[in-house]
C-alpha atoms as a PDB file:
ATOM      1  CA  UNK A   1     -16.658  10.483 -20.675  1.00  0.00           C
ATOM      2  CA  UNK A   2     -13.662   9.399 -22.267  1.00  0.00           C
ATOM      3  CA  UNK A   3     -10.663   8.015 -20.333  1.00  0.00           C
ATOM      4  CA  UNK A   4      -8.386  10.814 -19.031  1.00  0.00           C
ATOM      5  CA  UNK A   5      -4.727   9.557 -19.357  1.00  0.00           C
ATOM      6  CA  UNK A   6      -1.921  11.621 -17.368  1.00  0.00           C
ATOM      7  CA  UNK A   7       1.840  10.619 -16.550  1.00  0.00           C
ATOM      8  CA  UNK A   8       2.690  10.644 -12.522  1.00  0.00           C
ATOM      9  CA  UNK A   9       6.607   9.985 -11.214  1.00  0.00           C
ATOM     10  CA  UNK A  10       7.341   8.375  -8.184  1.00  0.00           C
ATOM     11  CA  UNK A  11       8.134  10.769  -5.178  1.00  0.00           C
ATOM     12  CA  UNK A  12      10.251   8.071  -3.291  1.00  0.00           C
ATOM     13  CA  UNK A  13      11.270   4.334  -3.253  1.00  0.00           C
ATOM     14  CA  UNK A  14      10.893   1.794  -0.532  1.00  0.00           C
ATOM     15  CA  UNK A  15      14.225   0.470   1.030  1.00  0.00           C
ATOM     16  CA  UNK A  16      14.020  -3.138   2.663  1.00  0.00           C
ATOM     17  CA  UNK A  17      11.579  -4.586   4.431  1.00  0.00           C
ATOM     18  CA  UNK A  18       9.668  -7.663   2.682  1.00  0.00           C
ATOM     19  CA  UNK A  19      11.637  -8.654  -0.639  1.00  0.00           C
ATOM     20  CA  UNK A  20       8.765 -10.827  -2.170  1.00  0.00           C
ATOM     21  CA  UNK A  21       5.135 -10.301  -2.966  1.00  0.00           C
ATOM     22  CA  UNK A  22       2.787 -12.185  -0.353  1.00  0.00           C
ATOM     23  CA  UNK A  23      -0.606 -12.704   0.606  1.00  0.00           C
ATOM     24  CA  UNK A  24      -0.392 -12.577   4.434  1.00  0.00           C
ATOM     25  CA  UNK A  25       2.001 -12.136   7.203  1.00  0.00           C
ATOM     26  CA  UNK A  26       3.069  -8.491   6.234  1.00  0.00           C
ATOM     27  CA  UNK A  27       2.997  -7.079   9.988  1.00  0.00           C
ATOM     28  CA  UNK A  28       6.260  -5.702  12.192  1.00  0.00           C
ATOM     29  CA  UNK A  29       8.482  -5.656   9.050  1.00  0.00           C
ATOM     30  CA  UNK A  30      10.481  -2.516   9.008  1.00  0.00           C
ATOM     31  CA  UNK A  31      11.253  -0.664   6.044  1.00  0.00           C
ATOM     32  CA  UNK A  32      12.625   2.832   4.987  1.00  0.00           C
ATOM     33  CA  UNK A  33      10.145   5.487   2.685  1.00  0.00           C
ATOM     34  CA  UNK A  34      13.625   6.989   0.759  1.00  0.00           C
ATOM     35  CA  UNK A  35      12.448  10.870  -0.912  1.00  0.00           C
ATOM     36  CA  UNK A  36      13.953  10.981  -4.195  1.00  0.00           C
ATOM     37  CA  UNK A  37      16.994  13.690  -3.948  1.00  0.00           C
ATOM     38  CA  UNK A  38      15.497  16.357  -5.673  1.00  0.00           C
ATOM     39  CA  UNK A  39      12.432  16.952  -3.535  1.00  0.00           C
ATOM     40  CA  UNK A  40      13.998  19.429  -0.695  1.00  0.00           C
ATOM     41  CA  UNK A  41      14.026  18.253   3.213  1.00  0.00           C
ATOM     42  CA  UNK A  42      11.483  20.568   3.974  1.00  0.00           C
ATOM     43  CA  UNK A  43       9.055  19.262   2.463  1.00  0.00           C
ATOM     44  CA  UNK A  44       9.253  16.550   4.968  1.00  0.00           C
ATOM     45  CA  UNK A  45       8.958  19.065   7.860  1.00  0.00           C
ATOM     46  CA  UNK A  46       6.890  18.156  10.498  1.00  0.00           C
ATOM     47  CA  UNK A  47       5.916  14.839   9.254  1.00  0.00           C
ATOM     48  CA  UNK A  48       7.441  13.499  12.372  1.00  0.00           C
ATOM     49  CA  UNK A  49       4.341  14.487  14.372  1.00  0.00           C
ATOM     50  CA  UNK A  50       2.112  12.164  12.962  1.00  0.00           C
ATOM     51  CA  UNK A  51       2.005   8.116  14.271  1.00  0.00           C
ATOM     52  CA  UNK A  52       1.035   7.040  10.433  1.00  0.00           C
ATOM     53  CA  UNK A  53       1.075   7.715   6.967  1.00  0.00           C
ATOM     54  CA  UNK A  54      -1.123   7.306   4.081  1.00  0.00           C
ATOM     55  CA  UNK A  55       1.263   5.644   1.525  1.00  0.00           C
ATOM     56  CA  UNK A  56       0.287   5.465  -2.204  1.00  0.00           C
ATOM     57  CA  UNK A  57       2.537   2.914  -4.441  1.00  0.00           C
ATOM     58  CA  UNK A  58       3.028   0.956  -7.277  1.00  0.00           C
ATOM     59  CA  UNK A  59       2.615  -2.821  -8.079  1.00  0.00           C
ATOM     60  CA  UNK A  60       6.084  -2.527 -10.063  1.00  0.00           C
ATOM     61  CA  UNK A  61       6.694  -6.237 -10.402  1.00  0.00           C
ATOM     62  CA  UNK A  62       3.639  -6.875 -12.284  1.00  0.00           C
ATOM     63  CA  UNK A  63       3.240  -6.202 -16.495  1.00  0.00           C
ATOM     64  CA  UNK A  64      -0.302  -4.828 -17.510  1.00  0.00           C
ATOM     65  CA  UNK A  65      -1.325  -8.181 -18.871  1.00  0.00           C
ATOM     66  CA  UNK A  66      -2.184  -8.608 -15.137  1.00  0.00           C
ATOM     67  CA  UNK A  67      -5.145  -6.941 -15.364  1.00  0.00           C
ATOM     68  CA  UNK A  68      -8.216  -8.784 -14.436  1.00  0.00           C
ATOM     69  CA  UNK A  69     -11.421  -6.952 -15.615  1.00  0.00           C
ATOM     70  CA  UNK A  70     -14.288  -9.412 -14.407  1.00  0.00           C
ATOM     71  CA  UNK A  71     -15.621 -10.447 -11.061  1.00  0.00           C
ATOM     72  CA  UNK A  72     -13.609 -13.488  -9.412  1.00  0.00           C
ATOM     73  CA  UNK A  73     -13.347 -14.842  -5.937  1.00  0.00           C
ATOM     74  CA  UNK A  74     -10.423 -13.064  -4.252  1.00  0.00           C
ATOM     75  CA  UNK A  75      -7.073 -15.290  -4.043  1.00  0.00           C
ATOM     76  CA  UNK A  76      -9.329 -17.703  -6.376  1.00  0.00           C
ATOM     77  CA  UNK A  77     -10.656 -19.281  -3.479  1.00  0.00           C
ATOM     78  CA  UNK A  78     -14.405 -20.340  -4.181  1.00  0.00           C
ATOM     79  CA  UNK A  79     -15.342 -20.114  -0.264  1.00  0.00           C
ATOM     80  CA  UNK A  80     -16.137 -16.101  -1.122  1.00  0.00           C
ATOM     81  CA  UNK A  81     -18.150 -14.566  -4.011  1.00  0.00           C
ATOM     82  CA  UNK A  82     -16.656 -13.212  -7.200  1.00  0.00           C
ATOM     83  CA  UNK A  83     -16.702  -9.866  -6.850  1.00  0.00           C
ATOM     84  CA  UNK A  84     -15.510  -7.027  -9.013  1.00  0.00           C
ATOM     85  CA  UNK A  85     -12.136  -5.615 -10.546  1.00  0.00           C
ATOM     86  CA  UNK A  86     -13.011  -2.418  -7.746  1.00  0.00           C
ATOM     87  CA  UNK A  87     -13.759  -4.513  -4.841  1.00  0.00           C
ATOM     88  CA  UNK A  88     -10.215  -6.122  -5.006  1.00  0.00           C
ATOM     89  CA  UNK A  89      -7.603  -4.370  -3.353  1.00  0.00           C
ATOM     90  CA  UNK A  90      -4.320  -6.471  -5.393  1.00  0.00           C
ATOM     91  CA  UNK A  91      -2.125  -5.534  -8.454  1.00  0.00           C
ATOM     92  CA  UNK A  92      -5.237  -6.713 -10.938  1.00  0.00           C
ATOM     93  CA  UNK A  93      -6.607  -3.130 -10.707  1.00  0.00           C
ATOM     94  CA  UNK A  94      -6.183  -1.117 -13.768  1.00  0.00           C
ATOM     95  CA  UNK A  95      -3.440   1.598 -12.844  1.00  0.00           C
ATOM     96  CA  UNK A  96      -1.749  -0.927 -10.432  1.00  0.00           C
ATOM     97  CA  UNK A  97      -2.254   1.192  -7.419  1.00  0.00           C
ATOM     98  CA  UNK A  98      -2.117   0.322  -3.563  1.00  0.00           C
ATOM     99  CA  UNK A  99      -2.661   2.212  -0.473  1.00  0.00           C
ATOM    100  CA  UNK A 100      -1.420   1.583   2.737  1.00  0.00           C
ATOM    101  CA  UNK A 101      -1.394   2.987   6.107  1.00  0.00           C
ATOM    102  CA  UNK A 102       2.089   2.566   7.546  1.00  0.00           C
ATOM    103  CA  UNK A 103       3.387   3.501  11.441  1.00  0.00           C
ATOM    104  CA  UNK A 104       6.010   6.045  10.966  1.00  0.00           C
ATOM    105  CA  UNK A 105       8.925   5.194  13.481  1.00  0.00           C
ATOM    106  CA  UNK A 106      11.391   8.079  13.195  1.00  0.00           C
ATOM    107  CA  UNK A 107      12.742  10.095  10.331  1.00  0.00           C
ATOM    108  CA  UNK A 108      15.848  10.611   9.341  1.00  0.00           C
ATOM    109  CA  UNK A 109      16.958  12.974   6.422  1.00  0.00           C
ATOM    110  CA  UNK A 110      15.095  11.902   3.254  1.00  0.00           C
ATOM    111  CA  UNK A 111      14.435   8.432   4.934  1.00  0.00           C
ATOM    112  CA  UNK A 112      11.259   7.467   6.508  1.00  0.00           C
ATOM    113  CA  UNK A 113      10.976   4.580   8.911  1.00  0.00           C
ATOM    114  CA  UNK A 114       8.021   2.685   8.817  1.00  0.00           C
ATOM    115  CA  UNK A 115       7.005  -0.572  10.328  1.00  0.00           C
ATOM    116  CA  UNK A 116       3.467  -2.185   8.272  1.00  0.00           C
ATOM    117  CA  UNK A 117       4.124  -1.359   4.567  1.00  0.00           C
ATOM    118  CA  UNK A 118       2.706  -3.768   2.728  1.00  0.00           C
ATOM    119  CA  UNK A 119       4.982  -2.755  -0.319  1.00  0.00           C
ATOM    120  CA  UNK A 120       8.317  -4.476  -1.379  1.00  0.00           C
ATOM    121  CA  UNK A 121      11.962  -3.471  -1.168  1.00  0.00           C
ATOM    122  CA  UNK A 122      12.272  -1.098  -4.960  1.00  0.00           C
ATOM    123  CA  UNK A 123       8.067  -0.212  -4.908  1.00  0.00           C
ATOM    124  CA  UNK A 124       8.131   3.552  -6.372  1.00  0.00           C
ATOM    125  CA  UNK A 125       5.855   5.450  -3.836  1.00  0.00           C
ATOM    126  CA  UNK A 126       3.434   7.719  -5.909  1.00  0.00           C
ATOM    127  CA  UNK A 127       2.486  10.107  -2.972  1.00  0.00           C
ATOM    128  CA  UNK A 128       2.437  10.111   0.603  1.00  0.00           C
ATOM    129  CA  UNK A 129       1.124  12.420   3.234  1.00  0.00           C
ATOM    130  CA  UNK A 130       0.475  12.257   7.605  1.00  0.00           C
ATOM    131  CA  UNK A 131      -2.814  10.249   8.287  1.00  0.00           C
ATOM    132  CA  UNK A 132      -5.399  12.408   9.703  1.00  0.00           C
ATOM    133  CA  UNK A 133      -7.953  10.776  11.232  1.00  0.00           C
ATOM    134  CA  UNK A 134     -10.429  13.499  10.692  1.00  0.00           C
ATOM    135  CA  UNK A 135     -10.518  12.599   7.038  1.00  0.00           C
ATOM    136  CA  UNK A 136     -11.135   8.972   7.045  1.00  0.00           C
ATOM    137  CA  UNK A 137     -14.228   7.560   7.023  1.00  0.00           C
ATOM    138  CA  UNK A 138     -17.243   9.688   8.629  1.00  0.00           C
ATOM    139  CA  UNK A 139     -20.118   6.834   9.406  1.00  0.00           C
ATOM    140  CA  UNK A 140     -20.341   3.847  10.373  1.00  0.00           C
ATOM    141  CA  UNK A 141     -17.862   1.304   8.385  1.00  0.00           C
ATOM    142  CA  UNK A 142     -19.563  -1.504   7.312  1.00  0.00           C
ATOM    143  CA  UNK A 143     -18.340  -4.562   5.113  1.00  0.00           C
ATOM    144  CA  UNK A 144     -19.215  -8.316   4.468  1.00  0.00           C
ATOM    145  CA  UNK A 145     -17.764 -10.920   6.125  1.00  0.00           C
ATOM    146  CA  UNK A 146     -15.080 -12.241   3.860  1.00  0.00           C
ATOM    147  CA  UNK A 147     -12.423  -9.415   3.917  1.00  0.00           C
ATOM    148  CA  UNK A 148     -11.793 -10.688   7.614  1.00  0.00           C
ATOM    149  CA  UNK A 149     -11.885 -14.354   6.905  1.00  0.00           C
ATOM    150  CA  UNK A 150      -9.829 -13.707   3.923  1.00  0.00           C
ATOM    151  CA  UNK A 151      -7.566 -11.158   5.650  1.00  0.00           C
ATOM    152  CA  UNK A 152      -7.081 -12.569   9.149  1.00  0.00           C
ATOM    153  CA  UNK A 153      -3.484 -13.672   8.801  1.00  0.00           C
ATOM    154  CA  UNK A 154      -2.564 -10.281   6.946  1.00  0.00           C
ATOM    155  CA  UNK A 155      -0.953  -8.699   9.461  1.00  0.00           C
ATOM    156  CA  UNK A 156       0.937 -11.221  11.335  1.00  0.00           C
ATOM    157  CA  UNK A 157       4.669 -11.015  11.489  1.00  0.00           C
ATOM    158  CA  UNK A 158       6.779 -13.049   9.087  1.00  0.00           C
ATOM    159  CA  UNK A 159       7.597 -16.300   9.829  1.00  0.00           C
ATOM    160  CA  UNK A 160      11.889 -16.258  10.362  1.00  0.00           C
ATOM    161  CA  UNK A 161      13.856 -18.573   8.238  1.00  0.00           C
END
């Protein structure tokens, strides 16, 4: 098959919250999911009933030169196995994609209020949508043991300055 190539424009941008790109501590940072003005309110309505959303952005700080199509050790640390371009989850992925799975605090207007985005203040948001449980993952989840050696300080809270 040949590679299918399509234009997509950002729904929203993210407001605050973490100003710089980082590898760990990106828990109980608040930011705001702003809906760009021309999308009506309603199409917000009844997103406050959910706990958490399922947030798809864009690595905008990075150029596509950033691109890493070959199997390296994640963060370039030789204690885990290169692995491939689709077993990363970082900005080296082709379309420069990330998913996250924010707490939704409140809403307010056009402005979402999140605490756990892993994005930066300015990301363009893609798409979003209310996590439903009922369509994650159906089995057992199973995964080697270097995500949670690698990620075990992901979700700590900032150090303050």
């Amino acid at each position: 098959m040949t590679a299918q190539s399509f234009e997509i424009n950002s729904i929203a941008t993210v407001v605050g919250g973490h100003t710089t790109p980082a590898d760990d501590h990106q828990g109980g940072v608040e930011s705001i999911i702003r809906l760009h003005p021309h999308y009506p309110l309603e199409t917000l309505q009844g997103i406050e009933e959910f706990s958490h959303l399922t947030v798809v952005w864009h690595f905008h700080r990075v150029t596509p030169d950033d691109v890493a199509l070959h199997a390296r050790s994640p963060r370039g640390d030789a204690r885990w196995p290169a692995t491939g371009t689709f077993v990363h989850r970082n900005h080296r992925r082709p379309n420069q994609l990330a998913l996250s799975f924010p707490r939704l605090l409140h809403v307010q207007g056009r402005d979402l209020h999140v605490t756990d985005l892993d994005a930066i203040d300015g990301t363009p948001v893609v798409d979003l949508a209310p996590y439903f449980p009922q369509m994650g993952p159906r089995s057992t989840v199973t995964t080697p043991a270097w995500p949670a050696e690698m990620l075990h300080r992901y979700w700590d809270t900032p150090a303050q300055g």
